[in-house]
C-alpha atoms as a PDB file:
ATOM      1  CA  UNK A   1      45.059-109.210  14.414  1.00  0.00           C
ATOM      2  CA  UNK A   2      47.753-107.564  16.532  1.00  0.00           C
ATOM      3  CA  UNK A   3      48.735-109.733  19.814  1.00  0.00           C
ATOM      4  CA  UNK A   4      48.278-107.389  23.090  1.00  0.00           C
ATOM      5  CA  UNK A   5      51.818-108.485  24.876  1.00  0.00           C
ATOM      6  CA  UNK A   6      52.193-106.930  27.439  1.00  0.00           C
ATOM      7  CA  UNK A   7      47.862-108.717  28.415  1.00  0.00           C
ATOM      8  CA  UNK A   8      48.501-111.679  27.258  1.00  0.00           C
ATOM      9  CA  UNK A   9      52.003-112.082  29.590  1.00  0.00           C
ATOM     10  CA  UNK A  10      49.514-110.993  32.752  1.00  0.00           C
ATOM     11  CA  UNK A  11      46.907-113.582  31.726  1.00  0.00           C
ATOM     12  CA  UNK A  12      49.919-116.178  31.687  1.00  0.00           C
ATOM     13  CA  UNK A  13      51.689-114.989  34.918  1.00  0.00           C
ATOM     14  CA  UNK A  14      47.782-115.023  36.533  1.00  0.00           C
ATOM     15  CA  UNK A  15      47.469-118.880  35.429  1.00  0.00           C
ATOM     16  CA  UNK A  16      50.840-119.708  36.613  1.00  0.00           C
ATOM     17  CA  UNK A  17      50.713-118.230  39.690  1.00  0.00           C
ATOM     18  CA  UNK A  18      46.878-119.790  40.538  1.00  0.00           C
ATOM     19  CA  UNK A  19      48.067-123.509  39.002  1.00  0.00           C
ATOM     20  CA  UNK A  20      51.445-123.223  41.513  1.00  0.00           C
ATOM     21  CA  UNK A  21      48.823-121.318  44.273  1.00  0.00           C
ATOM     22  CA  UNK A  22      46.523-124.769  43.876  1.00  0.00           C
ATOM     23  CA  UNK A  23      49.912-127.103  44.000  1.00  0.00           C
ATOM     24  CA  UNK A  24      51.208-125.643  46.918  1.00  0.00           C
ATOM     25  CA  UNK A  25      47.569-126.009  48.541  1.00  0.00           C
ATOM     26  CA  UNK A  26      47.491-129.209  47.633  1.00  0.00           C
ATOM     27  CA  UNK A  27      51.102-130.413  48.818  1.00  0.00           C
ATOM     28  CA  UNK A  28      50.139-128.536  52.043  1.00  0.00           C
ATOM     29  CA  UNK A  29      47.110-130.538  52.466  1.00  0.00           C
ATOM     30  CA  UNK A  30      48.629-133.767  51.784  1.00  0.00           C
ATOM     31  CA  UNK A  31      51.380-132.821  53.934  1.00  0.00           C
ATOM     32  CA  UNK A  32      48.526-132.205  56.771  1.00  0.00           C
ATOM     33  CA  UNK A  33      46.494-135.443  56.686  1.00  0.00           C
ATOM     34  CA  UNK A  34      49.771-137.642  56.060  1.00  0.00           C
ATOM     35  CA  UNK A  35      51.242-136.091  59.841  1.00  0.00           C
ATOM     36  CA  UNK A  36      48.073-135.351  61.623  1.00  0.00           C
ATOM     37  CA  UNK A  37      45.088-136.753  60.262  1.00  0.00           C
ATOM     38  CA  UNK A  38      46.278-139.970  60.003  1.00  0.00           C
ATOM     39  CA  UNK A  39      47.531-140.428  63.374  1.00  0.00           C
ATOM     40  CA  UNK A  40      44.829-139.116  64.614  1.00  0.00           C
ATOM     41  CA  UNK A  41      42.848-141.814  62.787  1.00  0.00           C
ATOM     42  CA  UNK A  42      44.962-144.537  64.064  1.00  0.00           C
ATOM     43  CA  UNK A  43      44.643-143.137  67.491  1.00  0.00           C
ATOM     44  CA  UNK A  44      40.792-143.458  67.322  1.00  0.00           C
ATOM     45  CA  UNK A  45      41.077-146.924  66.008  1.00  0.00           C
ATOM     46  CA  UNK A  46      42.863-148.309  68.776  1.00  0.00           C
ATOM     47  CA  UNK A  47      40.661-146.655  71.710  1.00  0.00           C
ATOM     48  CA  UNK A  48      38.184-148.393  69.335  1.00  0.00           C
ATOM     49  CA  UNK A  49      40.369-151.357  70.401  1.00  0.00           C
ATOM     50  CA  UNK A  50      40.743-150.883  73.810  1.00  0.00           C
ATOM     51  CA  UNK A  51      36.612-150.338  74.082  1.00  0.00           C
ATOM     52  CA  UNK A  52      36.621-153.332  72.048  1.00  0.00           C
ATOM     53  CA  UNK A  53      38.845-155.294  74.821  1.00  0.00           C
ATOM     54  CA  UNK A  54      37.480-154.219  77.707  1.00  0.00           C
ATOM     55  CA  UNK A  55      33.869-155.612  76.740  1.00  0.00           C
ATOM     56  CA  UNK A  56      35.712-158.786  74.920  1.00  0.00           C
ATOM     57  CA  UNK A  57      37.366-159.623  78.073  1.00  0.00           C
ATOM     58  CA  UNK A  58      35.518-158.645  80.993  1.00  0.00           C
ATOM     59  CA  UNK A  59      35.026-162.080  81.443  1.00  0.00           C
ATOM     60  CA  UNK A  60      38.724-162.866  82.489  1.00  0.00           C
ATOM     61  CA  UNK A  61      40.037-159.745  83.982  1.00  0.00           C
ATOM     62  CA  UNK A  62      36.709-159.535  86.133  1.00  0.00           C
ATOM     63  CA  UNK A  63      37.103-163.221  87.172  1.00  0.00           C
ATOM     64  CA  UNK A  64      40.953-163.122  86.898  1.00  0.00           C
ATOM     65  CA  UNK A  65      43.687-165.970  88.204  1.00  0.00           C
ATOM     66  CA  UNK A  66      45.152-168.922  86.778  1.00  0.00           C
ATOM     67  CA  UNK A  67      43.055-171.641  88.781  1.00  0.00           C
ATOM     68  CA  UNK A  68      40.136-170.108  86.558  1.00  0.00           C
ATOM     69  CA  UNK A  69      41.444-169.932  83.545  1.00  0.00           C
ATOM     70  CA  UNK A  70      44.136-171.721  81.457  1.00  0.00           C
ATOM     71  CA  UNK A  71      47.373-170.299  80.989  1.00  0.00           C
ATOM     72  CA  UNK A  72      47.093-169.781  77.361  1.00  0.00           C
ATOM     73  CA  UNK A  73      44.249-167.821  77.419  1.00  0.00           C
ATOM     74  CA  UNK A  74      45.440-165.403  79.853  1.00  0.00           C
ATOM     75  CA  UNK A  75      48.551-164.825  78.239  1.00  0.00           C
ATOM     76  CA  UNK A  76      46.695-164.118  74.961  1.00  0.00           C
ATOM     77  CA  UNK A  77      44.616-161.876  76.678  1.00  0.00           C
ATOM     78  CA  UNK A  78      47.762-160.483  78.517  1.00  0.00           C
ATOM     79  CA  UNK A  79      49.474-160.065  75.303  1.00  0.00           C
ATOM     80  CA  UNK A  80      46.577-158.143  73.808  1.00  0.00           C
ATOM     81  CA  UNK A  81      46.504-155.605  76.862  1.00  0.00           C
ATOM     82  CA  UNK A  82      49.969-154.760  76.644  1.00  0.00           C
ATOM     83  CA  UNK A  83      49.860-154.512  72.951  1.00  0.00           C
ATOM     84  CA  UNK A  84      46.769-152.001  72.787  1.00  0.00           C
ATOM     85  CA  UNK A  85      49.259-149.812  75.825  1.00  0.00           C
ATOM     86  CA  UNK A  86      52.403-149.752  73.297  1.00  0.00           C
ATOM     87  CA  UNK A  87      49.912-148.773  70.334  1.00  0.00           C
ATOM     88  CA  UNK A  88      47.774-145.861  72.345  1.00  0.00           C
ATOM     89  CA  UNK A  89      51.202-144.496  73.387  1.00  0.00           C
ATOM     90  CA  UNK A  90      52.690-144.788  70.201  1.00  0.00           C
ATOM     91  CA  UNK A  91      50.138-143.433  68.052  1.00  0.00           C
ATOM     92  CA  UNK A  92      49.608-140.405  70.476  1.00  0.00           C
ATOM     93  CA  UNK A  93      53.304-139.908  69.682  1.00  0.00           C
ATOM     94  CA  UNK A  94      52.797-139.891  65.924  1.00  0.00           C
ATOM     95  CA  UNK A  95      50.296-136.891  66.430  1.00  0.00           C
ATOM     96  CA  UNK A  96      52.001-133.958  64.997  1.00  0.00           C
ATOM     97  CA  UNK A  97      49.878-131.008  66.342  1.00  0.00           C
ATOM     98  CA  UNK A  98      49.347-132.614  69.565  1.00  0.00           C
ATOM     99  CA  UNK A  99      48.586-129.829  71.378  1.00  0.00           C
ATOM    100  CA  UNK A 100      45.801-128.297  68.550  1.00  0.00           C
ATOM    101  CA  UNK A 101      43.852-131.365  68.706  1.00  0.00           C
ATOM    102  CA  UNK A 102      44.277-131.823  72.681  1.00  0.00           C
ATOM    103  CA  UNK A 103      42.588-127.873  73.156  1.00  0.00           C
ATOM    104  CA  UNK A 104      39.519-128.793  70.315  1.00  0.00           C
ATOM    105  CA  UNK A 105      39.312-132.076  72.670  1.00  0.00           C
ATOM    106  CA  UNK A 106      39.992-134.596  70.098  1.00  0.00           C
ATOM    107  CA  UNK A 107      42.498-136.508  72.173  1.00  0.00           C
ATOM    108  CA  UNK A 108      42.794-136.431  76.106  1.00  0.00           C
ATOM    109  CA  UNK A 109      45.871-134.832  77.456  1.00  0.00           C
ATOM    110  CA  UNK A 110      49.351-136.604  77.762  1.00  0.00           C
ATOM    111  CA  UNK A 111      49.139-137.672  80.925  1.00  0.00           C
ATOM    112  CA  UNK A 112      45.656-139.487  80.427  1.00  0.00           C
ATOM    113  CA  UNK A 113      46.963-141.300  77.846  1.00  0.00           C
ATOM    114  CA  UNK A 114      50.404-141.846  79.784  1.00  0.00           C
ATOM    115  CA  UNK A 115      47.962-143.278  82.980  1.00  0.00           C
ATOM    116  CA  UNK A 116      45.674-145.282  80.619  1.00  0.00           C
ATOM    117  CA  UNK A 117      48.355-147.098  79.200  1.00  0.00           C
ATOM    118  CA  UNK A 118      49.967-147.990  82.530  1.00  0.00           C
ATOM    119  CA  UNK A 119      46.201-149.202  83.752  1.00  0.00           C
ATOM    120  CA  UNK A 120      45.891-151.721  80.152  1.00  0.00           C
ATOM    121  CA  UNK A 121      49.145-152.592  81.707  1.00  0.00           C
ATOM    122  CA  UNK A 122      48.533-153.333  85.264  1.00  0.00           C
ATOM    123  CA  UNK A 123      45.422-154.989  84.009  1.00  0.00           C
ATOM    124  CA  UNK A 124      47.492-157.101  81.682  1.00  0.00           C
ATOM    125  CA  UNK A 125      49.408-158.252  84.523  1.00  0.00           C
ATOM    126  CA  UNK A 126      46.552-158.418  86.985  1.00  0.00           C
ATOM    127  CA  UNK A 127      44.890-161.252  85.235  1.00  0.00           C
ATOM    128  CA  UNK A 128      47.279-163.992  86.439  1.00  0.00           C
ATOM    129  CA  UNK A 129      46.472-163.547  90.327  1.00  0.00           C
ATOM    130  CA  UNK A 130      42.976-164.352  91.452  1.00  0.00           C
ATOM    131  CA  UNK A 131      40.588-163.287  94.415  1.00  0.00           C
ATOM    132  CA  UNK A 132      37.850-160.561  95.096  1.00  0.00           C
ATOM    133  CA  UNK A 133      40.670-157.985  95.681  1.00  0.00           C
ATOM    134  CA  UNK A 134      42.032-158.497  92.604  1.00  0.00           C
ATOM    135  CA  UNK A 135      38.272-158.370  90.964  1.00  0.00           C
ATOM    136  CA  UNK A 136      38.018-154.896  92.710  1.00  0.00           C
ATOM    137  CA  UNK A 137      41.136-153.757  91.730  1.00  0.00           C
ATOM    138  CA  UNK A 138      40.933-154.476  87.666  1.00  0.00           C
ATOM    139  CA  UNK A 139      37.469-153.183  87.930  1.00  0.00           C
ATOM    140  CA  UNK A 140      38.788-149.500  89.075  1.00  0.00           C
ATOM    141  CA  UNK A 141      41.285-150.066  86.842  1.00  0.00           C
ATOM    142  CA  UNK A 142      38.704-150.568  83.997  1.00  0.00           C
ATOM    143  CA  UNK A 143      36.884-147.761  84.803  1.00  0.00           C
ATOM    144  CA  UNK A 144      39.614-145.508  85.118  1.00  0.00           C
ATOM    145  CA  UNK A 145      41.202-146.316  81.300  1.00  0.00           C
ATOM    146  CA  UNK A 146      37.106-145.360  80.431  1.00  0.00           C
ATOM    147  CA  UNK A 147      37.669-142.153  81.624  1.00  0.00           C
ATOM    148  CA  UNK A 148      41.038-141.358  80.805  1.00  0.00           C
ATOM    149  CA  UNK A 149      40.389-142.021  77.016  1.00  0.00           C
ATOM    150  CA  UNK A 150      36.611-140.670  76.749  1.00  0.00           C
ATOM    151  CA  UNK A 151      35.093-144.052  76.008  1.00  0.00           C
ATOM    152  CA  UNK A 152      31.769-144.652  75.855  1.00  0.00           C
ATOM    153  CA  UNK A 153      30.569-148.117  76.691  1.00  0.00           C
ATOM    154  CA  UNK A 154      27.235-149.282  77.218  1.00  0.00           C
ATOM    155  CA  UNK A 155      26.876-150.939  80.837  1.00  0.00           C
END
């Protein structure tokens, strides 16, 4: 049995090049979900949060002040607030293609996020002063971080 060389080295150099074709594929996928996907993931989790905190404590920032509720309490709830802000600005910041996923509508735009994170934060601190202005005003505020971020709650 002769041994067709000059075959057998295209059969070879076809295998190599699909095994590095699927490698590079591969690396490039990885390399995807570890800078976008990811983030985005996170991203959705903590406007998962945020949804989650604005039902959790409707209670306080709806019926805010100090004279209502004990100190502890609102700075826990406080605390939260301003935590979810730094983690919806910070994860938006981690998204790599920010722009791609902003024009399929997968995240809102900069500046929603940006204005959503300063409302968690106004609400954080709005919690500590009590009276139906301050009722009014956390309740726009609420609304507004709704529709800045797309969230869907059931009223």
């Amino acid at each position: 049995m002769q041994i067709d060389w000059p075959e057998l080295s295209k059969i070879v150099i076809t295998a190599g090049l699909t095994i590095m074709g699927g490698i590079f594929l591969l690396v490039i996928g990885q390399l995807f979900e570890k800078f976008s996907i990811e983030p985005l993931r996170r991203y959705r989790e903590t406007v998962g949060e945020i949804a989650v905190s604005l039902i959790y404590f409707a209670n306080i920032y709806l019926n805010p002040g100090a004279d209502i509720h004990d100190r502890e309490t609102l700075n826990e709830v406080s605390q939260n607030l301003r935590r979810l802000a730094s983690e919806l600005v910070a994860g938006t910041n981690s998204i790599h293609p920010y722009l791609l996923f902003k024009w399929l509508h997968w995240i809102p735009s900069e500046e929603n996020v940006r204005l959503a994170a300063s409302n968690l934060i106004r609400l954080s601190n709005g919690l500590f002063r009590s009276g139906a202005r301050e009722i009014n005003v956390n309740e726009e505020r609420r609304q507004e971080i709704i529709h800045l971020l797309s969230i869907r709650l059931i009223d």
